[in-house]
Protein backbone atom coordinates (compact mmCIF):
# COMPACT_ATOMS: atom_id res chain seq x y z
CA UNK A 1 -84.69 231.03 27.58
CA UNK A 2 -82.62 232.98 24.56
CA UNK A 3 -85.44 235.73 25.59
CA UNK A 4 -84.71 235.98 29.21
CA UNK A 5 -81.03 235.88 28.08
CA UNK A 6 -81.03 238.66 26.01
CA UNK A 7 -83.11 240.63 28.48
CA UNK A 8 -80.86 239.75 31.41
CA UNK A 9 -78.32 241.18 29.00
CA UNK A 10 -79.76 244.69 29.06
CA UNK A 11 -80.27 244.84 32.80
CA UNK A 12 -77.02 244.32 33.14
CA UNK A 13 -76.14 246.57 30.92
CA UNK A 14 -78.19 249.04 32.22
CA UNK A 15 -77.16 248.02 36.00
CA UNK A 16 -73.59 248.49 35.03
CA UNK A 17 -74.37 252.22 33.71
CA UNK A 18 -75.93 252.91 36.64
CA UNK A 19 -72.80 251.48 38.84
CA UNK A 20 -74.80 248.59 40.59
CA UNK A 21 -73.83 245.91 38.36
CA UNK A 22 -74.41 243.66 41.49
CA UNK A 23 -77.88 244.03 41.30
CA UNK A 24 -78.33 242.13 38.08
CA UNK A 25 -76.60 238.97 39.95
CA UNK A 26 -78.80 236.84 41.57
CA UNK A 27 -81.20 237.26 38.23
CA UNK A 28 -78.45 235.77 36.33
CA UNK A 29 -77.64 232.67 38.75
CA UNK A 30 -81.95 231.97 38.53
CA UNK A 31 -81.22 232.10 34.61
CA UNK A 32 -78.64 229.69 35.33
CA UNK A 33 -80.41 227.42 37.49
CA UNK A 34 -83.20 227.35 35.28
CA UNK A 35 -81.15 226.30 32.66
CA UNK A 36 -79.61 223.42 34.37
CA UNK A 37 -83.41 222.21 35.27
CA UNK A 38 -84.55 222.21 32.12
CA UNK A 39 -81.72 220.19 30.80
CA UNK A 40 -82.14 217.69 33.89
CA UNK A 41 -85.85 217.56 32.67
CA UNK A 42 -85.05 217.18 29.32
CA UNK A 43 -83.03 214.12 30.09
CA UNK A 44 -85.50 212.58 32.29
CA UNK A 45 -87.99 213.04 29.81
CA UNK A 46 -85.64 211.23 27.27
CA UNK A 47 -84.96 208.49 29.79
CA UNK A 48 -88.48 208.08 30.23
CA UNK A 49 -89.79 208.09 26.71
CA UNK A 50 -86.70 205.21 26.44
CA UNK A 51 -87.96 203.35 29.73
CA UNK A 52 -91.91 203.13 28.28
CA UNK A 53 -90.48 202.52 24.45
CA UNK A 54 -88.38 199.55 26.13
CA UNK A 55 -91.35 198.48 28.17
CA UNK A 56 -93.80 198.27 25.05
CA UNK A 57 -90.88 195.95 22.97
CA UNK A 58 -90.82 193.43 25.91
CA UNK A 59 -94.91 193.47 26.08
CA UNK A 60 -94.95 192.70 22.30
CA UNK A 61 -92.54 189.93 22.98
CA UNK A 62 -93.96 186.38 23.21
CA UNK A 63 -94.01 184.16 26.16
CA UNK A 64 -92.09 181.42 24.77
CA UNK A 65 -89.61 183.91 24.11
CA UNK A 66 -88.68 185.81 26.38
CA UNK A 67 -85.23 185.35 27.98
CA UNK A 68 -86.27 186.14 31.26
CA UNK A 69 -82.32 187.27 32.68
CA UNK A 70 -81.92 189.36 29.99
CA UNK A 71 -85.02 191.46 30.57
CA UNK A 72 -84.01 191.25 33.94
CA UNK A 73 -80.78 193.00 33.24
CA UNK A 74 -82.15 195.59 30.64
CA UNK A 75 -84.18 196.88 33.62
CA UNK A 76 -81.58 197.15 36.20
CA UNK A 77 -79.46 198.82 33.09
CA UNK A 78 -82.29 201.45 32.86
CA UNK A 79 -82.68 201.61 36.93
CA UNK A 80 -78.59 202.79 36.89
């Protein structure tokens, strides 16, 4: 992303010399939205990797003890 950045950089420079600075705008907005989807990926990512880690604890839990509500309630935490 810094790449795309710094190269969005000099067409805008270079747009701006040439007196279109315009040009360069709807390049920077994709940047931008790009940027926002990888962070929204990122954090589902995260969220997942803390859904499966969560998942794997409970399977590793015993049958005589497992509290059955509060499993219950971990998963509708992780739903939200």
């Amino acid at each position: 992303m810094k790449s795309f950045e710094d190269q969005i950089k000099d067409y805008g420079d270079n747009a701006r010399g040439f007196g279109n600075p315009e040009l360069i705008n709807k390049a920077i907005k994709d940047i931008e939205t790009i940027k926002v989807t990888v962070n929204n990926m990122n954090g589902l990512w995260d969220h997942i990797s803390l859904c499966h880690n969560k998942f794997e604890e409970n399977m590793m839990n015993k049958w005589q003890g497992i509290d059955s509500d509060a499993m219950e309630s971990e998963v509708k935490a992780l739903q939200k």
